[in-house]
Protein backbone atom coordinates (compact mmCIF):
# COMPACT_ATOMS: atom_id res chain seq x y z
CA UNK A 1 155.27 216.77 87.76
CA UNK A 2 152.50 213.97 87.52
CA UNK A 3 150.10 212.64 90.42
CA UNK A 4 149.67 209.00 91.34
CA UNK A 5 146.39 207.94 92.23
CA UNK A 6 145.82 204.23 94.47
CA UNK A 7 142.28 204.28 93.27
CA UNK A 8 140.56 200.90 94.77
CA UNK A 9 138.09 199.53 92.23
CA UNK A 10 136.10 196.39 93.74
CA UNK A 11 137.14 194.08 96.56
CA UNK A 12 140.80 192.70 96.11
CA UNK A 13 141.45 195.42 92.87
CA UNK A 14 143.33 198.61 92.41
CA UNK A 15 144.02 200.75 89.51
CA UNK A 16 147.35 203.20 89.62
CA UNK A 17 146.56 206.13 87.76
CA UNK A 18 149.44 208.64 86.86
CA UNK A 19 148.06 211.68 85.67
CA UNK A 20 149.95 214.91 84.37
CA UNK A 21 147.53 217.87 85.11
CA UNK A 22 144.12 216.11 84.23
CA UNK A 23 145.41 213.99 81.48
CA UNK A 24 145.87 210.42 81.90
CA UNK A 25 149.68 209.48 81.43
CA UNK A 26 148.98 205.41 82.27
CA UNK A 27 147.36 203.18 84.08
CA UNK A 28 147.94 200.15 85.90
CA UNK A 29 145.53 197.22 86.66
CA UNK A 30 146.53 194.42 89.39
CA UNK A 31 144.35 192.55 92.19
CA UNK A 32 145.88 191.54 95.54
CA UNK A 33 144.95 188.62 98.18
CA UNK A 34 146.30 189.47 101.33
CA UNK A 35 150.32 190.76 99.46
CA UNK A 36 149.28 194.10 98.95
CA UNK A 37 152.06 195.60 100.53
CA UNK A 38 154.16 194.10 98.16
CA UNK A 39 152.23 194.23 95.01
CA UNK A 40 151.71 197.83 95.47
CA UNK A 41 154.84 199.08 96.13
CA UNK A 42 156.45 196.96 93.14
CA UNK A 43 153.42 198.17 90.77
CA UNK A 44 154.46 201.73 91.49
CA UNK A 45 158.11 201.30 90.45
CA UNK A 46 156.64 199.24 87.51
CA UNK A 47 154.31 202.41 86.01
CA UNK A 48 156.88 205.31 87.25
CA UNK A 49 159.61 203.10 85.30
CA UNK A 50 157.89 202.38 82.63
CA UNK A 51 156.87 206.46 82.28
CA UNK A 52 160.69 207.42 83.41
CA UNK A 53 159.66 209.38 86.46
CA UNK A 54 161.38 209.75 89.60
CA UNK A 55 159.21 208.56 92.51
CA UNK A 56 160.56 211.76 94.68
CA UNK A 57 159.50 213.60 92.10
CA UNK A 58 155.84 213.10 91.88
CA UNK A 59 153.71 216.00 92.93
CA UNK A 60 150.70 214.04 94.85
CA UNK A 61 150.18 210.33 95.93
CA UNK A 62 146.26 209.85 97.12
CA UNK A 63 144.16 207.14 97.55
CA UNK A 64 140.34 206.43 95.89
CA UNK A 65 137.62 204.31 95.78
CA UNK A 66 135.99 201.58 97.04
CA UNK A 67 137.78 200.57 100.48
CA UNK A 68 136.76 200.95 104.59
CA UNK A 69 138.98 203.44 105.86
CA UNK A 70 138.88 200.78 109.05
CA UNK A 71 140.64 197.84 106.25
CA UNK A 72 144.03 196.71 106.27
CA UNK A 73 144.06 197.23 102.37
CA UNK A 74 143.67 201.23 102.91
CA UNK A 75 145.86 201.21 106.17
CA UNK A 76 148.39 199.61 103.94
CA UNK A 77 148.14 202.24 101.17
CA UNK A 78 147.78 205.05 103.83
CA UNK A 79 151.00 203.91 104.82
CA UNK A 80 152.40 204.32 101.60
CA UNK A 81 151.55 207.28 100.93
CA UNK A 82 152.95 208.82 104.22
CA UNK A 83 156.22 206.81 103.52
CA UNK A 84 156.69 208.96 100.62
CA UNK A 85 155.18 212.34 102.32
CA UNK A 86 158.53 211.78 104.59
CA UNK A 87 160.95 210.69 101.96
CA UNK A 88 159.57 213.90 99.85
CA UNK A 89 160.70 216.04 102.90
CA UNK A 90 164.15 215.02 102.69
């Protein structure tokens, strides 16, 4: 089972880490302006594709970094990340 990671680098920049334990499996680099819903969502299916995993079947999805917990770019990803807390439970 690997881990995805939304880690926020700078202003307008995230890095999707997949890890499997504590080694790196990929990463993937993209910056948003204001379409981070649907950059992120389609970056995830691009790196889980890409590494044939199942979304359902990752172990943890978190959130890093750089970003105001009061921002619409961490509400966004918070969002995310409880999305697939649900869909995990089904």
């Amino acid at each position: 089972m690997a881990d995805l990671t939304i880690n926020f680098t700078d202003i307008g920049k995230v890095t999707l880490e997949l890890k499997q334990g504590r080694v790196l499996i990929d990463t993937l680099d993209f910056s948003f302006h204001g379409n981070l819903d649907d950059l992120l969502i389609s970056s995830v299916d691009k790196v889980l594709k890409e590494n044939r995993i199942e979304e359902l079947s990752l172990k943890t999805v978190s959130i890093e970094g750089n970003v105001d917990k009061n921002s619409s770019a961490y509400k966004i990803a918070l969002t995310f990340v409880k999305a697939w807390k649900e869909a995990k439970k089904l």
